[in-house]
N, C-alpha and C. Protein backbone atom coordinates (compact mmCIF):
# COMPACT_ATOMS: atom_id res chain seq x y z
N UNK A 1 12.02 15.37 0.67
CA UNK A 1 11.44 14.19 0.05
C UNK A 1 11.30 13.07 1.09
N UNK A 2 10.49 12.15 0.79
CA UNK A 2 9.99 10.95 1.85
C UNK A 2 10.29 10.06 1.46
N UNK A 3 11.25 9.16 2.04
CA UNK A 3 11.46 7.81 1.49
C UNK A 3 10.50 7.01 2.13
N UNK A 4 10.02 6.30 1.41
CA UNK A 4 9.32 4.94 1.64
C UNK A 4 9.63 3.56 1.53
N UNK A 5 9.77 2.64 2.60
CA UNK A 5 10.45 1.33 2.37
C UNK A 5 9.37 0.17 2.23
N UNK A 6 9.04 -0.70 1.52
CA UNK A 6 8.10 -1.59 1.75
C UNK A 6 8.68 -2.93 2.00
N UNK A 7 8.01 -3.61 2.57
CA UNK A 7 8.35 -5.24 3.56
C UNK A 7 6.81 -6.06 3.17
N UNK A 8 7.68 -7.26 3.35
CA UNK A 8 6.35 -8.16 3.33
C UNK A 8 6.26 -9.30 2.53
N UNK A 9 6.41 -8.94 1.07
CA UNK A 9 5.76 -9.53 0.09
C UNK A 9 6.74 -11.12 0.06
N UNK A 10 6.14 -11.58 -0.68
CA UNK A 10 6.95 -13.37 -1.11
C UNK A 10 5.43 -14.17 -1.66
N UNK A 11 5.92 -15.26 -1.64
CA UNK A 11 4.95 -16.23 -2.56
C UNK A 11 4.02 -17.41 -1.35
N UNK A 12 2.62 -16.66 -1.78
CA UNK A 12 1.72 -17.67 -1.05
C UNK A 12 0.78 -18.22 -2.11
N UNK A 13 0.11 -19.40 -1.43
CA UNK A 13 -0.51 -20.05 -2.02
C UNK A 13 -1.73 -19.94 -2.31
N UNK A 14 -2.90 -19.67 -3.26
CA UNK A 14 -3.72 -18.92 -2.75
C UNK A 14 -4.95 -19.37 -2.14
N UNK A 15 -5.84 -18.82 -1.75
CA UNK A 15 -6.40 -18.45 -0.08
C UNK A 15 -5.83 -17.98 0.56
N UNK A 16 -4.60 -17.90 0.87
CA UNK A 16 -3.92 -17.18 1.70
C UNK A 16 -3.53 -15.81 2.36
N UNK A 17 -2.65 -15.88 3.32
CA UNK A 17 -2.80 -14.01 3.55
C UNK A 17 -0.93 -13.64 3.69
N UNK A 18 -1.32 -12.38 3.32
CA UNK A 18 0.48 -11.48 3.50
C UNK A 18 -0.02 -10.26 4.06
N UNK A 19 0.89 -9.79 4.81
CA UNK A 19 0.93 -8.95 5.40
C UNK A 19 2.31 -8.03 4.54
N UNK A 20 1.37 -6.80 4.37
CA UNK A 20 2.56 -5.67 3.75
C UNK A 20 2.78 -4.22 4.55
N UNK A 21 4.15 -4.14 4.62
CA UNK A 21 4.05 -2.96 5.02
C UNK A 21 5.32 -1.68 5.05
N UNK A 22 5.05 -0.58 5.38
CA UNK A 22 5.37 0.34 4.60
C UNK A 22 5.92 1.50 5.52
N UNK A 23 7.34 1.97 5.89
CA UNK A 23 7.82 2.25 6.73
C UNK A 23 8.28 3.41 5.67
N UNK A 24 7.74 5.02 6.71
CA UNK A 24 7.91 6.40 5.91
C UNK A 24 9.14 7.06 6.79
N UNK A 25 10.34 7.61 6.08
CA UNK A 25 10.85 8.43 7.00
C UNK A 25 11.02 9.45 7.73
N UNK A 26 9.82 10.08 7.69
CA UNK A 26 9.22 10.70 8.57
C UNK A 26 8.04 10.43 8.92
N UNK A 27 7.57 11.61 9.89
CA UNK A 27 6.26 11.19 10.68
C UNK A 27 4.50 11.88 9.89
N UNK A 28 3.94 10.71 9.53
CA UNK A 28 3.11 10.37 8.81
C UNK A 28 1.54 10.94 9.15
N UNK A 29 2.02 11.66 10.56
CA UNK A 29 0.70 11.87 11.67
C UNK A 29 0.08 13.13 10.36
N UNK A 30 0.59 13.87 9.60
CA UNK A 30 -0.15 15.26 8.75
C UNK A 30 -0.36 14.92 7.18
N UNK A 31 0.52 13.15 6.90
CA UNK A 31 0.42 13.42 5.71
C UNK A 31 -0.91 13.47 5.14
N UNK A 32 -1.43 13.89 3.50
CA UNK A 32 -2.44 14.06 3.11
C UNK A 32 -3.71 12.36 3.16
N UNK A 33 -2.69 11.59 2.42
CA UNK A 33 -2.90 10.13 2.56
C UNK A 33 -2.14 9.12 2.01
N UNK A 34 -2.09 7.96 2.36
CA UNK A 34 -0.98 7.12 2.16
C UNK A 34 -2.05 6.04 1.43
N UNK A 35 -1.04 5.37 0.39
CA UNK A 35 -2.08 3.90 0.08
C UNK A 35 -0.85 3.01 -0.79
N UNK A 36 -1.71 2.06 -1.08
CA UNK A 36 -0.77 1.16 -1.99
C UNK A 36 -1.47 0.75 -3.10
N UNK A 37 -0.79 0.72 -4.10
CA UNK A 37 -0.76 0.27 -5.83
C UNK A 37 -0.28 -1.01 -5.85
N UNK A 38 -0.60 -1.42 -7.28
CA UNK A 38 0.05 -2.21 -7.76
C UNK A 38 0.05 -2.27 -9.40
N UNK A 39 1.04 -3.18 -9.33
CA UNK A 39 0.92 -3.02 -11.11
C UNK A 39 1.81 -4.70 -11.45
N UNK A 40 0.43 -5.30 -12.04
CA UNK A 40 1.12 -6.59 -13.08
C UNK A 40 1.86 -6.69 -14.13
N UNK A 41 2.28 -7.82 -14.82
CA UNK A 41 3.47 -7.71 -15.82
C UNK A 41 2.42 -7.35 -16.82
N UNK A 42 2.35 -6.48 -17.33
CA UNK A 42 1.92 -6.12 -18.96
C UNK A 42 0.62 -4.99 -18.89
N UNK A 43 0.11 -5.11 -17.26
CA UNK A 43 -0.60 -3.54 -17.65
C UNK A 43 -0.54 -2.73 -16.57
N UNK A 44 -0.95 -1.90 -16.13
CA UNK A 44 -0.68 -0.42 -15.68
C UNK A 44 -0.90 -0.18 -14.12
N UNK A 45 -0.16 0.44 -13.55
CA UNK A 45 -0.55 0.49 -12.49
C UNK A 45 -1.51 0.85 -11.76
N UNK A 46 -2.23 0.40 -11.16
CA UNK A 46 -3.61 0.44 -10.43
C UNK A 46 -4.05 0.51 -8.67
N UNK A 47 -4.48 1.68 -8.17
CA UNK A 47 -5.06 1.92 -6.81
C UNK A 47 -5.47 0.44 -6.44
N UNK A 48 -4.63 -0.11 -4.83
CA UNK A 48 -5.63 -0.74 -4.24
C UNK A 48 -6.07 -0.75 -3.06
N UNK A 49 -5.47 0.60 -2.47
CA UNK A 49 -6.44 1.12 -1.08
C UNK A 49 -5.51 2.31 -0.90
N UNK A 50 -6.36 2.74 0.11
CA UNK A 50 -5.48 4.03 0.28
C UNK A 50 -6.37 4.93 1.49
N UNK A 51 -5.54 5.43 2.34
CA UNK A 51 -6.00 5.56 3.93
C UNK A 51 -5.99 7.40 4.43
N UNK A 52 -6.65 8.14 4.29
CA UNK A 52 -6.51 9.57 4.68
C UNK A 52 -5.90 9.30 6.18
N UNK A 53 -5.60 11.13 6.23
CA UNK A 53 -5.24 11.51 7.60
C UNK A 53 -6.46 11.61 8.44
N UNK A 54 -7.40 11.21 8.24
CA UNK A 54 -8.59 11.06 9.61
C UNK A 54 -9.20 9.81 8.96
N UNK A 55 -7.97 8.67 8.52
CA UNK A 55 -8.15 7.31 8.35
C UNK A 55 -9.75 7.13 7.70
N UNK A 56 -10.09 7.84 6.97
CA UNK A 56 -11.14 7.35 5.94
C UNK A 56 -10.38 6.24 5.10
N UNK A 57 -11.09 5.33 4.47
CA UNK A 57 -10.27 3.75 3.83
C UNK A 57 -11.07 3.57 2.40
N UNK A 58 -10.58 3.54 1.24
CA UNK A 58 -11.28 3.34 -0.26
C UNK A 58 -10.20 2.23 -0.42
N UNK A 59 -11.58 1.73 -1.40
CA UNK A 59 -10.62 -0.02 -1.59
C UNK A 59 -10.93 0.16 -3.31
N UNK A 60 -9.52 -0.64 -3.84
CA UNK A 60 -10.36 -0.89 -5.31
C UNK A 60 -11.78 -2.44 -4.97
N UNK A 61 -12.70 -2.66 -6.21
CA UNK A 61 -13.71 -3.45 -5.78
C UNK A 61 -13.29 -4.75 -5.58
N UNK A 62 -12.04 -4.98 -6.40
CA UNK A 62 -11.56 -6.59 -6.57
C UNK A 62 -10.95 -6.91 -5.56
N UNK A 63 -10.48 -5.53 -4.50
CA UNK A 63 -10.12 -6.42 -3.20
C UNK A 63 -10.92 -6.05 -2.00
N UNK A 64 -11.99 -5.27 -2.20
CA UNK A 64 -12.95 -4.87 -1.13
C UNK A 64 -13.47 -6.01 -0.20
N UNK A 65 -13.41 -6.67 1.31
CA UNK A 65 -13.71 -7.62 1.80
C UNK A 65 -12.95 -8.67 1.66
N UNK A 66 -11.27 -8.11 1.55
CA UNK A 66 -10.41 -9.31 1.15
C UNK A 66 -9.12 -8.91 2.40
N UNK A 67 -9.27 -7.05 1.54
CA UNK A 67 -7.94 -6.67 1.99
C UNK A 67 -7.98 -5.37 2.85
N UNK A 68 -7.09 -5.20 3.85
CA UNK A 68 -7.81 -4.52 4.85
C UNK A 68 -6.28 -3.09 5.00
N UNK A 69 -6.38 -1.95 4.96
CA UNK A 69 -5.45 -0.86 4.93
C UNK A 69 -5.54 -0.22 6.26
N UNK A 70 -4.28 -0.17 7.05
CA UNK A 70 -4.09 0.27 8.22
C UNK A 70 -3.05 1.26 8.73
N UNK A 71 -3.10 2.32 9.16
CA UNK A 71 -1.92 3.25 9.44
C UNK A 71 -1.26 2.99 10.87
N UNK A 72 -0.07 3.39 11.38
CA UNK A 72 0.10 3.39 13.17
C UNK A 72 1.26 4.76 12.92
N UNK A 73 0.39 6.06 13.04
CA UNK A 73 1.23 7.36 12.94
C UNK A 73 2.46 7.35 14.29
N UNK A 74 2.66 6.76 14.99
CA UNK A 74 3.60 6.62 16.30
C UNK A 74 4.34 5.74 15.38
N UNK A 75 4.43 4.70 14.72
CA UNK A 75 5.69 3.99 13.95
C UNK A 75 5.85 4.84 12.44
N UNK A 76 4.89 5.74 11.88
CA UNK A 76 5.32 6.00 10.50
C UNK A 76 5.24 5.22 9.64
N UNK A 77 4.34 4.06 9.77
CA UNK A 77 4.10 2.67 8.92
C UNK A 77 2.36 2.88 8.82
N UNK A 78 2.23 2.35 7.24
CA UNK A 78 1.24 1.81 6.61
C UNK A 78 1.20 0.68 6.65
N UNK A 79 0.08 -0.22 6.62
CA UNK A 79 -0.39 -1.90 6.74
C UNK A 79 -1.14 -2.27 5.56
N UNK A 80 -1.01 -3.27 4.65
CA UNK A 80 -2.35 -3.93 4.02
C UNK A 80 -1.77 -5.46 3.94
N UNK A 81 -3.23 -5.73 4.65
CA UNK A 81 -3.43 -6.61 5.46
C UNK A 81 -4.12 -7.76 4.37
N UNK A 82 -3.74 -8.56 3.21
CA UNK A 82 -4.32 -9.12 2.13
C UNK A 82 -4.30 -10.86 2.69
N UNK A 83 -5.79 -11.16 2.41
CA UNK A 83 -6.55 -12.46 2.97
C UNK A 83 -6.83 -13.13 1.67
N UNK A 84 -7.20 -14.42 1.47
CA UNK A 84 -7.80 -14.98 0.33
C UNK A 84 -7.28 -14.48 -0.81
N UNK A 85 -6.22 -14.88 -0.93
CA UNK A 85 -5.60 -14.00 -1.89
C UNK A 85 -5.75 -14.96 -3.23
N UNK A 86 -5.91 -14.38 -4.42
CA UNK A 86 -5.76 -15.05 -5.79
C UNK A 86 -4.54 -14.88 -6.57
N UNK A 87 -4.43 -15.66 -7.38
CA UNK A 87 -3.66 -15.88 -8.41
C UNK A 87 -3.40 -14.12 -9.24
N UNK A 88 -4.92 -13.90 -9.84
CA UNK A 88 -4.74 -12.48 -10.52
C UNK A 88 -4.40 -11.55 -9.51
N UNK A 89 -3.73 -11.19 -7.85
CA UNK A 89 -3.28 -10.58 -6.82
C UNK A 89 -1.70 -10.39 -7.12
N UNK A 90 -1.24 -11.56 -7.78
CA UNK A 90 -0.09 -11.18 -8.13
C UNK A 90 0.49 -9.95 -9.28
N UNK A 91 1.16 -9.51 -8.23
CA UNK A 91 1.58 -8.14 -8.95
C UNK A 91 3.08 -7.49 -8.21
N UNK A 92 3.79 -5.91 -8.58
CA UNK A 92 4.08 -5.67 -7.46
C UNK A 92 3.99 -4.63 -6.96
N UNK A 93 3.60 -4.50 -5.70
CA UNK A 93 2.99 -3.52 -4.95
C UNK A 93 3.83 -3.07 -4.11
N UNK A 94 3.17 -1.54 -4.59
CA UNK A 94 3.60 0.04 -4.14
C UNK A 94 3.18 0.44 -3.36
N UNK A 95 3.85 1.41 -2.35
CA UNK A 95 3.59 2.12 -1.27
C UNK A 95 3.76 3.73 -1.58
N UNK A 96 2.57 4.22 -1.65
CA UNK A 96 2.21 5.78 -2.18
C UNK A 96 2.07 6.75 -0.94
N UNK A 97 2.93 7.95 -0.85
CA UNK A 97 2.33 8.86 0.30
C UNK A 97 2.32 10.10 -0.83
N UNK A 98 1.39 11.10 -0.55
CA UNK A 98 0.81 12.44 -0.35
C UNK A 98 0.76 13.43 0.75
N UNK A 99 1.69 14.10 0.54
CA UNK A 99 1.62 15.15 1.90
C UNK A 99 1.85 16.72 0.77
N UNK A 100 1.76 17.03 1.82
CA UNK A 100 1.99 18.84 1.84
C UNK A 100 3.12 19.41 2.05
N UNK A 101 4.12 20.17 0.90
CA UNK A 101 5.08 20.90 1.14
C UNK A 101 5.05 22.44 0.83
N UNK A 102 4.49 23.10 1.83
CA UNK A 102 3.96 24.20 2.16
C UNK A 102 2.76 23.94 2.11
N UNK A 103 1.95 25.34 1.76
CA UNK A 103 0.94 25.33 2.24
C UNK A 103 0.02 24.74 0.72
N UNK A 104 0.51 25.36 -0.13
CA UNK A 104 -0.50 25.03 -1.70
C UNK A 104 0.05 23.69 -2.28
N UNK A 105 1.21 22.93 -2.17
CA UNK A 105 2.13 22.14 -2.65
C UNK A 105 1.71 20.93 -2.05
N UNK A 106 1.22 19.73 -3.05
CA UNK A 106 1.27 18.28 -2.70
C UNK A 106 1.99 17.80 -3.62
N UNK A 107 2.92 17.28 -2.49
CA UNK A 107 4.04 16.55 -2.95
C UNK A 107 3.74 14.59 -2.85
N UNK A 108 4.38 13.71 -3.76
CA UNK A 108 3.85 12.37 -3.68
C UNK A 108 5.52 11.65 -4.02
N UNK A 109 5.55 10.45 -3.11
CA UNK A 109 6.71 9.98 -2.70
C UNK A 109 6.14 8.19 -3.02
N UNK A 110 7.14 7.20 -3.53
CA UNK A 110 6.77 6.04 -3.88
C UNK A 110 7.78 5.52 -3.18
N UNK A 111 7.63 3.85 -3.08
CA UNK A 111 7.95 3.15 -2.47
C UNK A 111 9.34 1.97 -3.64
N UNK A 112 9.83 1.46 -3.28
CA UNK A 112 10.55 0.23 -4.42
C UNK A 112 10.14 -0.50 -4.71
N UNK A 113 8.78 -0.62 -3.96
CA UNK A 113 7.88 -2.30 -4.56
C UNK A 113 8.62 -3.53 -4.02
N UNK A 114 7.13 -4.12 -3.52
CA UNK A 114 7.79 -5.71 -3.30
C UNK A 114 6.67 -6.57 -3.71
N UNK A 115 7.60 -7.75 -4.03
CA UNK A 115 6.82 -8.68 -4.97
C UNK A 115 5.95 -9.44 -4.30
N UNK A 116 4.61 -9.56 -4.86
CA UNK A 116 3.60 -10.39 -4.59
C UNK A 116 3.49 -11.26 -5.62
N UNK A 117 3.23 -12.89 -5.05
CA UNK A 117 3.23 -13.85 -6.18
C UNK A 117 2.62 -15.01 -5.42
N UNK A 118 1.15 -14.62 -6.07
CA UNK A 118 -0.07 -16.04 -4.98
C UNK A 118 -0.11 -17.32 -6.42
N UNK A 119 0.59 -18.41 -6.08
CA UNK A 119 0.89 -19.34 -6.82
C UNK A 119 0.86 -20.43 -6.05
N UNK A 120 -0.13 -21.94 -6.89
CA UNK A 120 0.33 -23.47 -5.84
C UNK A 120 1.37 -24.04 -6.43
């Protein structure tokens, strides 16, 4: 199993930017793909990017041109990189990996979440 640690989050004001990120304990260079979720108080958790192993990048639309998803397979860390951030951004966000345990087997590993909270 893969533990995943996430860093980053706290309270900005919004326009603003946070930097999140997401440290796997192992090495990330084969996994299938890594991304991050989130989920607000009262509804469901929801995709908001997510990065293959030959770094293809899908954004949900509400943060497309906001928020930017980055891997560095030599540290085992995921990046999202969130700019202009709004009020409805607040949530708390997950760090998702997908890899392969054997050959037919995808296995998926979550993160503890850290809190995002864009408030003046």
């Amino acid at each position: 199993q893969v533990q995943l640690v996430e860093s980053g989050g706290g309270l900005v004001q919004p326009g603003g930017s946070l930097r999140l990120s997401c440290t796997a304990s192992k090495s990330i260079f084969s996994f299938y793909n890594m991304g991050w979720y989130r989920q607000a108080p009262g509804k469901q958790r929801e995709l908001v990017a997510s990065i293959t192993s030959g770094t293809s990048t899908n954004y949900a639309d509400s943060v497309k041109g906001r928020f930017l998803i980055s891997r560095d397979n030599a540290k085992n860390m995921v990046y999202l990189q969130m700019s202009r951030l709004r009020p409805e951004d607040t949530a708390v966000y997950y760090c998702n990996a997908n890899y392969w345990e054997g050959p037919t087997t995808l296995a998926t590993s979550w993160g503890q979440g850290t809190q995002v909270t864009v408030s003046s």
